[in-house]
N, C-alpha and C. Protein backbone atom coordinates (compact mmCIF):
# COMPACT_ATOMS: atom_id res chain seq x y z
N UNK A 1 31.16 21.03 -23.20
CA UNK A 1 30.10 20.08 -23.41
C UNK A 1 29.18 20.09 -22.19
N UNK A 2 28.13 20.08 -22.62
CA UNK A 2 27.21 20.07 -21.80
C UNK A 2 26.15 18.92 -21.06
N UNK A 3 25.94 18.85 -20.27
CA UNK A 3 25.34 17.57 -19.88
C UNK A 3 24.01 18.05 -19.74
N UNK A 4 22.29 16.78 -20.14
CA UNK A 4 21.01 17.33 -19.64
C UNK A 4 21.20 17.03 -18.27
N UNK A 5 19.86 17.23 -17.43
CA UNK A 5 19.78 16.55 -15.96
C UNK A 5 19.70 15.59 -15.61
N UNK A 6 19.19 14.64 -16.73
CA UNK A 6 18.56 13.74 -17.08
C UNK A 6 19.66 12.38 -17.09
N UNK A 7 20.93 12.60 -17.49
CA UNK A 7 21.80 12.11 -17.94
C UNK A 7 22.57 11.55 -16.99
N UNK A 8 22.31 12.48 -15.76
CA UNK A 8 23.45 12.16 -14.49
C UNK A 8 21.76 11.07 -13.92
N UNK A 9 22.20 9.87 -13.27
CA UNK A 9 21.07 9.26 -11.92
C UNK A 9 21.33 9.03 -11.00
N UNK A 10 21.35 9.48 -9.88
CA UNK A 10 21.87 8.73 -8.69
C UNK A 10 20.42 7.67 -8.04
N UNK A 11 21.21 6.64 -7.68
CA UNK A 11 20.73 5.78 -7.27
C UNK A 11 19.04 5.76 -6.52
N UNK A 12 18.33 5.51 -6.70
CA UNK A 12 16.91 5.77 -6.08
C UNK A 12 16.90 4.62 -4.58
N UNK A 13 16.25 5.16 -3.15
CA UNK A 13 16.37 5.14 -2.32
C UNK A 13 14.81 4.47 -2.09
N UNK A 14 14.26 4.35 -3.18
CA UNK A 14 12.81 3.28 -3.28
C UNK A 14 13.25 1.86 -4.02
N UNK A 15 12.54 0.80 -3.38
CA UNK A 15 12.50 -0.33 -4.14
C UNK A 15 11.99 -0.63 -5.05
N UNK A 16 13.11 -1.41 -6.45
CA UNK A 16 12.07 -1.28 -7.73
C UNK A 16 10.92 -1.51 -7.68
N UNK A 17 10.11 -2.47 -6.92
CA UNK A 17 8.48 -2.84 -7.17
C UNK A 17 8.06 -1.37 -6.54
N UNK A 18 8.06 -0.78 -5.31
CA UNK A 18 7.65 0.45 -5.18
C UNK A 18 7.98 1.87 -5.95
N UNK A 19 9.31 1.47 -7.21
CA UNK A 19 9.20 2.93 -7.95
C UNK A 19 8.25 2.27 -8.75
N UNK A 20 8.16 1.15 -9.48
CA UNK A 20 7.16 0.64 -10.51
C UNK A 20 5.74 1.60 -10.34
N UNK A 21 5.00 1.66 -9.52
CA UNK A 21 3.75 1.80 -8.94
C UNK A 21 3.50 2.13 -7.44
N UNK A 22 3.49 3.44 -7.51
CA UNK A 22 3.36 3.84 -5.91
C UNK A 22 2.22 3.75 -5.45
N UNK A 23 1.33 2.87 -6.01
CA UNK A 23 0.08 2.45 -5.45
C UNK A 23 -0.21 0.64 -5.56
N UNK A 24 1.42 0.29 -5.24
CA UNK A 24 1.64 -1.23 -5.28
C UNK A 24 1.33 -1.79 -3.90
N UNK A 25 0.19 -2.64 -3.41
CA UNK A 25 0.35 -3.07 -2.71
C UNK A 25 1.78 -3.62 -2.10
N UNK A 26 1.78 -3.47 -0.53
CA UNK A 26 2.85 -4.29 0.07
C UNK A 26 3.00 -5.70 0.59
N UNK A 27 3.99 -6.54 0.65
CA UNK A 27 4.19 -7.96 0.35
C UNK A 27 3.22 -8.15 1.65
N UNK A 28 2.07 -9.55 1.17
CA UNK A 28 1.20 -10.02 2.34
C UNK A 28 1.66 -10.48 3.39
N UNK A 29 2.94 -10.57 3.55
CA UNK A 29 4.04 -11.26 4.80
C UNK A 29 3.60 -9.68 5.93
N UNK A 30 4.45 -8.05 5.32
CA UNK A 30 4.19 -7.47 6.06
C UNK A 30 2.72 -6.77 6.47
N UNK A 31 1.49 -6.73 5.44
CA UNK A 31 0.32 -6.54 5.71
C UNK A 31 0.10 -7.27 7.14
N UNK A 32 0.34 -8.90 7.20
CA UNK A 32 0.01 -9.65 7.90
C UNK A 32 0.35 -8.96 9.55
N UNK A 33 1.78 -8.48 8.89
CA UNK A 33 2.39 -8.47 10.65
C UNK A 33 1.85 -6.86 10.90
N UNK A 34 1.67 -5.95 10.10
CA UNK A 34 1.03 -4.91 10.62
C UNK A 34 -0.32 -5.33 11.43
N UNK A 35 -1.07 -6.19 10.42
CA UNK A 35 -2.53 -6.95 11.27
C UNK A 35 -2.53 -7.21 12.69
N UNK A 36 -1.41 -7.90 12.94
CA UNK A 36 -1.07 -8.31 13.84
C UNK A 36 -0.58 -7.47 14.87
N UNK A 37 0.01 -6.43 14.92
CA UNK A 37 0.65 -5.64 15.65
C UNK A 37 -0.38 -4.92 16.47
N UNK A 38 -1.36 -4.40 15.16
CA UNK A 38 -2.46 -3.28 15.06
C UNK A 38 -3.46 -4.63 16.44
N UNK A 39 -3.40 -5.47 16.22
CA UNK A 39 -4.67 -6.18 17.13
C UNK A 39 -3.87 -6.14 18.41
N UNK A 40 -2.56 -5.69 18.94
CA UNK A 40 -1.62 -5.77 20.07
C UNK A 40 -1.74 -4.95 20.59
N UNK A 41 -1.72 -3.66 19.48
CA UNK A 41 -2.22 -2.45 19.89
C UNK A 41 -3.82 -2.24 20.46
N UNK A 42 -4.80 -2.79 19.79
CA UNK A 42 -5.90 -2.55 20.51
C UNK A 42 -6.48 -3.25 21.67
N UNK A 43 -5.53 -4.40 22.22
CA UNK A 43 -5.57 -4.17 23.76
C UNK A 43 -5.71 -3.25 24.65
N UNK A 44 -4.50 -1.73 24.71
CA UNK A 44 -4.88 -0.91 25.07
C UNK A 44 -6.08 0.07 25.20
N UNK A 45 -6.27 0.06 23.87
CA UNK A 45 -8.22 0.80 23.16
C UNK A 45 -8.59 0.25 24.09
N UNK A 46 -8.93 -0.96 23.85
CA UNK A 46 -10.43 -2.12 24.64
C UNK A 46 -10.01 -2.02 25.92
N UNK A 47 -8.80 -2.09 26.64
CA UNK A 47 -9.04 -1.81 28.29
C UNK A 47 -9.05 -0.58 28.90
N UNK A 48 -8.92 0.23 28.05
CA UNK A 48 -9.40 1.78 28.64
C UNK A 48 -10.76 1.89 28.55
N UNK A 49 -11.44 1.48 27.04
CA UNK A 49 -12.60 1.95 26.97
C UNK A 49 -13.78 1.20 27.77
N UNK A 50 -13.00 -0.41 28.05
CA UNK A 50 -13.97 -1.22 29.21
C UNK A 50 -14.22 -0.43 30.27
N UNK A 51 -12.52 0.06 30.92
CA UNK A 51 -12.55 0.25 32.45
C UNK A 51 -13.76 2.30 31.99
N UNK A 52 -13.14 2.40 30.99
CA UNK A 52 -14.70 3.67 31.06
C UNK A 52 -16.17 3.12 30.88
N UNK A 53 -16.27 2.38 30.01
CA UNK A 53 -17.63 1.76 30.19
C UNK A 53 -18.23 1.01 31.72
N UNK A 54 -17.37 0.17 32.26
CA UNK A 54 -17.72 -0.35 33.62
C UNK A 54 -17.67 1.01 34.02
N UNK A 55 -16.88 2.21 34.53
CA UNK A 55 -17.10 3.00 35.28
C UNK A 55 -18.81 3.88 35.37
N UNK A 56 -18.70 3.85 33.86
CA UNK A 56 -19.59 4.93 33.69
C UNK A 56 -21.55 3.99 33.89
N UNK A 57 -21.21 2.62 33.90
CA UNK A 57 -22.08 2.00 34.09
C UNK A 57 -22.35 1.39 35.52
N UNK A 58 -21.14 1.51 36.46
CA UNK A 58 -21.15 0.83 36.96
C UNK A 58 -21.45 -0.53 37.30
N UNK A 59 -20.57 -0.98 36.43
CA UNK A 59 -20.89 -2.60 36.08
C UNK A 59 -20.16 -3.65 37.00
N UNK A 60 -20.59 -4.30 38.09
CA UNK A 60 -19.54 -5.33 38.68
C UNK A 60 -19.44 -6.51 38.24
N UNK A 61 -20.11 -7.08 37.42
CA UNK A 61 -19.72 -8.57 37.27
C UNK A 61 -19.42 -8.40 35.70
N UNK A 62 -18.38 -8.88 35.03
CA UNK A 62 -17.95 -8.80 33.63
C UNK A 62 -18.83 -9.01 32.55
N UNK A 63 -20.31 -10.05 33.35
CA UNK A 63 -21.22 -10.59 32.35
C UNK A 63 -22.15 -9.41 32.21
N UNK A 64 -22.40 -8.98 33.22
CA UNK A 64 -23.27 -7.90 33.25
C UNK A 64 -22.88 -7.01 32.05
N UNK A 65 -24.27 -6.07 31.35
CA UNK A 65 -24.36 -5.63 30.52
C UNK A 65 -23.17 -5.99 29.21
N UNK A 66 -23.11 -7.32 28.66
CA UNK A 66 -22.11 -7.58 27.97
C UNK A 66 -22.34 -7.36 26.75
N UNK A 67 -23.38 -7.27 26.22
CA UNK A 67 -23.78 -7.16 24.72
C UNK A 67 -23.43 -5.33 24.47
N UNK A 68 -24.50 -4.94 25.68
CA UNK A 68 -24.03 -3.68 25.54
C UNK A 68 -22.39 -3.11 25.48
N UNK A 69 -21.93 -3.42 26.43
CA UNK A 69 -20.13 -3.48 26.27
C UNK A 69 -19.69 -3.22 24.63
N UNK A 70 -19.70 -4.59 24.40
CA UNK A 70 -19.45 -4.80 23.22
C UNK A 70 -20.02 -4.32 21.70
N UNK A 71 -21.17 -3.83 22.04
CA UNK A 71 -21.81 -2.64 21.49
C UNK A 71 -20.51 -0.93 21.20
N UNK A 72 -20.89 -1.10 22.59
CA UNK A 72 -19.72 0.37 22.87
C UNK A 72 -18.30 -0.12 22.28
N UNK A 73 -17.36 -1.16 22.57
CA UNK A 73 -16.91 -1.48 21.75
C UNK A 73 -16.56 -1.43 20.40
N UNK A 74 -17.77 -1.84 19.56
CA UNK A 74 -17.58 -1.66 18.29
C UNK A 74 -17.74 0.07 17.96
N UNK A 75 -18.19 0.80 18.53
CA UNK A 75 -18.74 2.24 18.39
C UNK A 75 -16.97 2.75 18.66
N UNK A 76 -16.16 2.51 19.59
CA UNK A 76 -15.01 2.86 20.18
C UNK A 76 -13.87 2.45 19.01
N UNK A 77 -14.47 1.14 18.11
CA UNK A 77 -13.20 1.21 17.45
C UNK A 77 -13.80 1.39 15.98
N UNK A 78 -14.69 1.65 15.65
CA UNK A 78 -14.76 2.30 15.00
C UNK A 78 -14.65 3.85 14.41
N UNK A 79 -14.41 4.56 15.74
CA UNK A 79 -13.98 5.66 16.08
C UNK A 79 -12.46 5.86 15.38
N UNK A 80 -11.97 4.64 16.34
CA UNK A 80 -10.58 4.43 16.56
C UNK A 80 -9.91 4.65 14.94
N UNK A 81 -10.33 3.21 14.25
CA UNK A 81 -10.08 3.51 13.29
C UNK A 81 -10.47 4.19 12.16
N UNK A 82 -11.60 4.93 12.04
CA UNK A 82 -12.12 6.29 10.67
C UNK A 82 -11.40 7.05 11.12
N UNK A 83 -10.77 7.48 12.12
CA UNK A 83 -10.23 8.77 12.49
C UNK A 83 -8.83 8.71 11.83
N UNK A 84 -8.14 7.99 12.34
CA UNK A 84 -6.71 7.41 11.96
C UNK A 84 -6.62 7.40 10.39
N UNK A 85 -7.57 6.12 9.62
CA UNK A 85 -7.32 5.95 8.30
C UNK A 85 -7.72 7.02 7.84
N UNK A 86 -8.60 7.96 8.15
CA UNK A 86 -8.76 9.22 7.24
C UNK A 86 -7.47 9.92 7.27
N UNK A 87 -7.20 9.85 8.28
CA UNK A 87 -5.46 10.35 8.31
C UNK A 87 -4.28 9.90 7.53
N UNK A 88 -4.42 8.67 7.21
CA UNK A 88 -3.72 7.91 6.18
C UNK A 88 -3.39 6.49 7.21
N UNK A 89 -3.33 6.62 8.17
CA UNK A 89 -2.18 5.51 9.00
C UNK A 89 -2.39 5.86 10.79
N UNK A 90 -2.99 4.41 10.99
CA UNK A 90 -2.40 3.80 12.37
C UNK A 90 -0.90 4.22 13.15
N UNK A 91 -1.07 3.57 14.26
CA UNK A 91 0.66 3.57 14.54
C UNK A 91 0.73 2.35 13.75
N UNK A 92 0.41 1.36 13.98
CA UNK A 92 0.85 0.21 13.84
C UNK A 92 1.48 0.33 11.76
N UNK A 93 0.31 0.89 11.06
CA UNK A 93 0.91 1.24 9.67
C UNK A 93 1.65 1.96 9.56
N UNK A 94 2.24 2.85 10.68
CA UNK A 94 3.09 3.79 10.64
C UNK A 94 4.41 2.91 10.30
N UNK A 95 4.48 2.05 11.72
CA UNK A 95 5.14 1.16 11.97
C UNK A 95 6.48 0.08 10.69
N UNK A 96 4.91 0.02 9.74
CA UNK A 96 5.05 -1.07 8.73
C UNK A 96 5.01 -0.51 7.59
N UNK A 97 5.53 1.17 7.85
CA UNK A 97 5.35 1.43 6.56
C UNK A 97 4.36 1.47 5.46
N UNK A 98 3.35 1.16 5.73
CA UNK A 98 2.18 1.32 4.95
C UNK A 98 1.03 2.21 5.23
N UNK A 99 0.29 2.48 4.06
CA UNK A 99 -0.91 3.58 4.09
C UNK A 99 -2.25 3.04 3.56
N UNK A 100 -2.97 3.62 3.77
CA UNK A 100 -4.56 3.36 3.45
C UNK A 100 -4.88 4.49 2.50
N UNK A 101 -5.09 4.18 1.22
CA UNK A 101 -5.36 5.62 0.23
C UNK A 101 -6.74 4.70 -0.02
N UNK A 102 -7.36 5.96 -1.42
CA UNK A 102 -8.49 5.30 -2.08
C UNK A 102 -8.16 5.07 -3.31
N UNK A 103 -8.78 4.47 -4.20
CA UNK A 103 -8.33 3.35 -5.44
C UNK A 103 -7.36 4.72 -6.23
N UNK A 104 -7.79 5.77 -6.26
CA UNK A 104 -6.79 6.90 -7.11
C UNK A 104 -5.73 7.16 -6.14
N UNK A 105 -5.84 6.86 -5.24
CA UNK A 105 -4.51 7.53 -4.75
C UNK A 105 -4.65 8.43 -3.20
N UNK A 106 -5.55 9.03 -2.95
CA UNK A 106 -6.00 9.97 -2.20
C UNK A 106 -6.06 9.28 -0.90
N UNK A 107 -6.41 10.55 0.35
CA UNK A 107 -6.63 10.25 1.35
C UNK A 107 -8.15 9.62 1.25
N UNK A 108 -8.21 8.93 2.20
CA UNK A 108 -9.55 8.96 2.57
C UNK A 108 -10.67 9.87 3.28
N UNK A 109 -11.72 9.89 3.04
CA UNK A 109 -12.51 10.76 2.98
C UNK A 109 -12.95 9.98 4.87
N UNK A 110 -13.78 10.53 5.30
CA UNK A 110 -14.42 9.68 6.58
C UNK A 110 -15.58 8.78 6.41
N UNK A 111 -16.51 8.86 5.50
CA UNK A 111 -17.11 8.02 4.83
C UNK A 111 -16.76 7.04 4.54
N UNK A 112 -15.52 7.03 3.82
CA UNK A 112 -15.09 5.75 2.96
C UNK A 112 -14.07 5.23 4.55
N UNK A 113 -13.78 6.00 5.16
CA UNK A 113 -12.88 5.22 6.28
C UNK A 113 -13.71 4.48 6.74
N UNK A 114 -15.28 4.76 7.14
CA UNK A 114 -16.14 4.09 7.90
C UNK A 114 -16.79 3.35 7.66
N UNK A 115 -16.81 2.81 5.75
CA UNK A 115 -17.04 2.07 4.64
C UNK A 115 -16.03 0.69 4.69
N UNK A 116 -14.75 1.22 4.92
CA UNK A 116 -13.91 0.13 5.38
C UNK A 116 -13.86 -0.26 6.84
N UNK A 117 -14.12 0.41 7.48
CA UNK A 117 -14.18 -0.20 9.32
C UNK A 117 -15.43 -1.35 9.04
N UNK A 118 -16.81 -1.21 8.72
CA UNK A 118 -17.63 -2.09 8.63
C UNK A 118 -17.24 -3.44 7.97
N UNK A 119 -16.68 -3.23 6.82
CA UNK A 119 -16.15 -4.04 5.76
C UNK A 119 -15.11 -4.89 6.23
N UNK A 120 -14.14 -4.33 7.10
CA UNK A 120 -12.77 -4.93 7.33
C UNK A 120 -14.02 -5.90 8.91
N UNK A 121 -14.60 -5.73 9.05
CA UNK A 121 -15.69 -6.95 9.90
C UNK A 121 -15.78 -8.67 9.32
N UNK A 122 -15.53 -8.53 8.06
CA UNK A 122 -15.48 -9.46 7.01
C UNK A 122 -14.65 -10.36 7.82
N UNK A 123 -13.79 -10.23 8.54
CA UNK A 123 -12.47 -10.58 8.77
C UNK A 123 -12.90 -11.66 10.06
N UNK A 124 -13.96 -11.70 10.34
CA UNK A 124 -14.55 -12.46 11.97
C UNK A 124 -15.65 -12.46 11.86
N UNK A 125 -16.95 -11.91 11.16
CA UNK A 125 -18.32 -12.37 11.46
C UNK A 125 -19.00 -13.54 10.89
N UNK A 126 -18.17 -14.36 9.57
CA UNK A 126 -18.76 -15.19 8.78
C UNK A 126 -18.37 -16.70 10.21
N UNK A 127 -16.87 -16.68 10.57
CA UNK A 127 -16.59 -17.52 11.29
C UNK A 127 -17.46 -17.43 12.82
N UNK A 128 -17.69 -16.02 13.26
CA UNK A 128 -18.32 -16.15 14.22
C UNK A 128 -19.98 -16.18 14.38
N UNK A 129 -20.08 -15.85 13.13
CA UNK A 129 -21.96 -16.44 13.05
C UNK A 129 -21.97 -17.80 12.67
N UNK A 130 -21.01 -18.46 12.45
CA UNK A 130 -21.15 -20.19 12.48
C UNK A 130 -20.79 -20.77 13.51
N UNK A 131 -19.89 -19.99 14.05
CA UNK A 131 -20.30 -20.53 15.45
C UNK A 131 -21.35 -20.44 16.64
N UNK A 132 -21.93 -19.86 16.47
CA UNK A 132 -22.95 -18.70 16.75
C UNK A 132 -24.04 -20.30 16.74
N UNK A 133 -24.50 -20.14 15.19
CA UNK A 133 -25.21 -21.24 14.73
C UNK A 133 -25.41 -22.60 15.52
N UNK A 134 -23.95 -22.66 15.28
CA UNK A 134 -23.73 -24.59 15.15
C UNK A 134 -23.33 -24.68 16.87
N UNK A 135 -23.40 -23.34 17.68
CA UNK A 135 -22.68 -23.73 19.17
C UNK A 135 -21.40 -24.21 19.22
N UNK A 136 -20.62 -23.85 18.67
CA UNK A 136 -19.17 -24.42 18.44
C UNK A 136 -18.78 -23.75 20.21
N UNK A 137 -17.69 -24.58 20.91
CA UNK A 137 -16.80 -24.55 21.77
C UNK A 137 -16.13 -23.20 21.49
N UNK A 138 -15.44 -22.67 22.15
CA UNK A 138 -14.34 -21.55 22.27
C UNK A 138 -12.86 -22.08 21.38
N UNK A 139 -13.06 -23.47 21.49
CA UNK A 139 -11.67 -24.09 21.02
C UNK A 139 -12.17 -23.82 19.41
N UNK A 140 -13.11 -24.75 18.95
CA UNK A 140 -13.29 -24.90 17.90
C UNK A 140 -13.54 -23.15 17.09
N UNK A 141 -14.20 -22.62 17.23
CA UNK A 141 -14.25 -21.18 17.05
C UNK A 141 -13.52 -20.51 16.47
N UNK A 142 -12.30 -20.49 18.07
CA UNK A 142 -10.47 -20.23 17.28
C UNK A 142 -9.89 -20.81 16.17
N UNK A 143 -10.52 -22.00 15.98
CA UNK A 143 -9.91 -23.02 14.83
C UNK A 143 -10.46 -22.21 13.57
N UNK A 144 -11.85 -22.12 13.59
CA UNK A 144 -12.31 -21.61 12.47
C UNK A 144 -12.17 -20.28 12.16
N UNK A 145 -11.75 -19.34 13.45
CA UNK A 145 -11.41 -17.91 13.21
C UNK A 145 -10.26 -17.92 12.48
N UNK A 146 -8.93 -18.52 12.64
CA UNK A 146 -7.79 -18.60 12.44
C UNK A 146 -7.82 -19.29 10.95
N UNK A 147 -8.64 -20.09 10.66
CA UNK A 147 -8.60 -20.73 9.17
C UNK A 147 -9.43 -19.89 8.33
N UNK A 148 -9.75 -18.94 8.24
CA UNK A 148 -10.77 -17.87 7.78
C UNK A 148 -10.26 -17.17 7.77
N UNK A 149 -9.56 -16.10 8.63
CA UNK A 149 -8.07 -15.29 8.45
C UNK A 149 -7.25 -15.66 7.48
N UNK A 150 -6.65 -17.33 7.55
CA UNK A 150 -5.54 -17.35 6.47
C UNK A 150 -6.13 -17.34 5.47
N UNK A 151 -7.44 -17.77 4.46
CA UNK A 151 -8.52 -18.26 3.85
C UNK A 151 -8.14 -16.75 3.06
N UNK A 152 -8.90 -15.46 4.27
CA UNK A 152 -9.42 -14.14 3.36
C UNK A 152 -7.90 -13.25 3.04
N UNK A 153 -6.57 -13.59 4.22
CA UNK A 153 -5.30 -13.51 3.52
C UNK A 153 -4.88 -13.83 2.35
N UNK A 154 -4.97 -14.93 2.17
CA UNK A 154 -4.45 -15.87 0.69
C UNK A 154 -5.62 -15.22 -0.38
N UNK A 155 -6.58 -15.21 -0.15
CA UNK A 155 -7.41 -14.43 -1.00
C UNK A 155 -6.79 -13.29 -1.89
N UNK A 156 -6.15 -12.31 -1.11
CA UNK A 156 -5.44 -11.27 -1.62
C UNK A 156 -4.55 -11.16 -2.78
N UNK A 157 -4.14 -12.71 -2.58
CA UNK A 157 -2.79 -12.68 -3.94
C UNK A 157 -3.98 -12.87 -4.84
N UNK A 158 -4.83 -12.90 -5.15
CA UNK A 158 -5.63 -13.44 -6.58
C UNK A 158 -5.86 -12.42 -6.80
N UNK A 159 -6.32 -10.95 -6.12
CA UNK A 159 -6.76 -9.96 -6.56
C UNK A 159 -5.72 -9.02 -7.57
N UNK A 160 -6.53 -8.44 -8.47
CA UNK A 160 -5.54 -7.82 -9.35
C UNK A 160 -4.75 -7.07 -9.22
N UNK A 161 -4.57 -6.24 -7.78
CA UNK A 161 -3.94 -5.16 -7.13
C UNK A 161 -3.45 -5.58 -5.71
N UNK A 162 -3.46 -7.04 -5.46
CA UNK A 162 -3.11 -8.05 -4.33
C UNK A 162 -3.84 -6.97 -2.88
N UNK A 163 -4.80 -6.62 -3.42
CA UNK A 163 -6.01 -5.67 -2.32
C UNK A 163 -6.85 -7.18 -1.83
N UNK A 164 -6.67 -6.85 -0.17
CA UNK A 164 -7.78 -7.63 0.16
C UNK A 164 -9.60 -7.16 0.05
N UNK A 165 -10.34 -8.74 -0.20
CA UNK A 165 -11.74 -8.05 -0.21
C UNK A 165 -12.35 -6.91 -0.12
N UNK A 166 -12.06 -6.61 1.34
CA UNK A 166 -12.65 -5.46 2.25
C UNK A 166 -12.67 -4.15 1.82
N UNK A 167 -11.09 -4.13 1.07
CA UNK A 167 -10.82 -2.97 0.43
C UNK A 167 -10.96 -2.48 -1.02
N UNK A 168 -11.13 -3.80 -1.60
CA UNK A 168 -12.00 -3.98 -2.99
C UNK A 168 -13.39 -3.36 -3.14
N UNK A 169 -14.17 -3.55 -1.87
CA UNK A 169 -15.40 -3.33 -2.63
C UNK A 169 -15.51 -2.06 -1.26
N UNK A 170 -14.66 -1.70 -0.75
CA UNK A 170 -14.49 -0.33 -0.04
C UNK A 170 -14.35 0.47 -1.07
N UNK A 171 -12.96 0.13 -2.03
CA UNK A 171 -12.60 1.47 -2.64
C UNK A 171 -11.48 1.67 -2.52
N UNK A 172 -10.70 1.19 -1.51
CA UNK A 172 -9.49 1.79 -0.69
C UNK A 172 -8.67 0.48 -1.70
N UNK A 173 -6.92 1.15 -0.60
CA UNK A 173 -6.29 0.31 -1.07
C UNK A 173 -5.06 0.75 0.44
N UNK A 174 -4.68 -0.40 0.30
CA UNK A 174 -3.17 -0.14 1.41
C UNK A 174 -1.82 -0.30 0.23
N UNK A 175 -0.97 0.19 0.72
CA UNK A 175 0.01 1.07 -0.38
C UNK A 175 1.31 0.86 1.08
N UNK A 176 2.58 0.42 0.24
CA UNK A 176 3.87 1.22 0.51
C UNK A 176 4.03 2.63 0.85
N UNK A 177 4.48 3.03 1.64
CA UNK A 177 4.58 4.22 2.01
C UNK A 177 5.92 4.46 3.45
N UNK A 178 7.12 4.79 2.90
CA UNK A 178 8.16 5.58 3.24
C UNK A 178 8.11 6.91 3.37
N UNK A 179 8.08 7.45 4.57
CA UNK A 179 7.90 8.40 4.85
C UNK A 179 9.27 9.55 4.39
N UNK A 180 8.55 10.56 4.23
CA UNK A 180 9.73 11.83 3.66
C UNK A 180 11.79 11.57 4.94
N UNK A 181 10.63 11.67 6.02
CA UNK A 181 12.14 12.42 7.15
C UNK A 181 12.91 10.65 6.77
N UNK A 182 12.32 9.49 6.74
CA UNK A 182 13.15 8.05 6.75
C UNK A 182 14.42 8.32 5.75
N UNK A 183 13.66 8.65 4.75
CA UNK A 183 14.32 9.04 3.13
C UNK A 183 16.16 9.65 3.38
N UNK A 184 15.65 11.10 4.19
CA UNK A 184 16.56 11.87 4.50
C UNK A 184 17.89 11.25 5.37
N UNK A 185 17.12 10.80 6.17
CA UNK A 185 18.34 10.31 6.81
C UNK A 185 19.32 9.39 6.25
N UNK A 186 19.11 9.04 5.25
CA UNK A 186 20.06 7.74 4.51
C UNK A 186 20.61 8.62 3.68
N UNK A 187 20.73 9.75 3.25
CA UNK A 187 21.17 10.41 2.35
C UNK A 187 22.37 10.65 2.70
């Protein structure tokens, strides 16, 4: 008697919601803490690329040329990140297991990485052009940065693919993603 292949299963080494749909978003608990990690991480970015910008400007007082700074800044991490997400993943998503594809599935193109770097801005300019506006304190600011964060977080569960905004009308999507060598080793 013969058996198909089909017949024998050994146990799958993915979680049911991730065999369901390998383009299932991951639970907003760990999105969150990748967010979080990824902004720990770009401490490092921003004080290398200051101490090159002061160098290369020779800038002594912190106020000096600050717009510009922060100019270079945004040019530096925007770098930072099209390069990476065209790649699929940060450290920090490395980290958390997750990837940045586009709505089919695919890598990202550099376009669309740099489609979402602008976009993922969403995330701090509405709170910081009202403060901007209204002259809000440094205290108050944080208040409203931090309630605008949880605001465009919670947002996510309503979406039909629990995709935040940014990546909605990017195109993209962040995805589960277990890497091949993790797999192996549990075997």
């Amino acid at each position: 008697m013969t058996t198909s292949p089909t017949a024998h299963t050994t146990p799958s080494l993915i979680p049911d919601d991730a065999a369901k749909s390998p383009l299932q978003a991951p639970p907003l608990l760990r999105r969150m803490a990748c967010w979080l990690y990824e902004g720990m991480l770009m401490f490092g970015v921003v004080f290398i690329a200051g101490y090159l910008f002061s160098t290369l400007t020779q800038t002594r007082n912190a106020l000096d040329n600050r717009h510009l700074q922060q100019a270079f800044l945004f040019v530096v991490f925007g770098i930072y990140f099209t390069w990476f997400w065209a790649k699929g993943q940060t450290l920090a998503m490395k980290t958390w297991h997750i990837r940045v594809v586009d709505a089919a599935g695919r890598s990202l193109t550099q376009g669309r990485a740099l489609l979402r770097y602008v976009l993922s801005w969403l995330w701090f300019l509405p709170p910081l052009a009202a403060a901007g506006v209204y002259s809000l304190g440094s205290g108050e600011t944080t208040v409203l940065t931090m309630g605008w964060i949880a605001i465009w977080a919670i947002l996510s569960r309503f979406h039909p693919q629990q995709q935040f905004l940014h990546d909605a009308l990017a195109g993209t999507r962040l995805v589960h993603h277990k890497p091949p060598a993790a797999s192996k080793r549990r075997r």
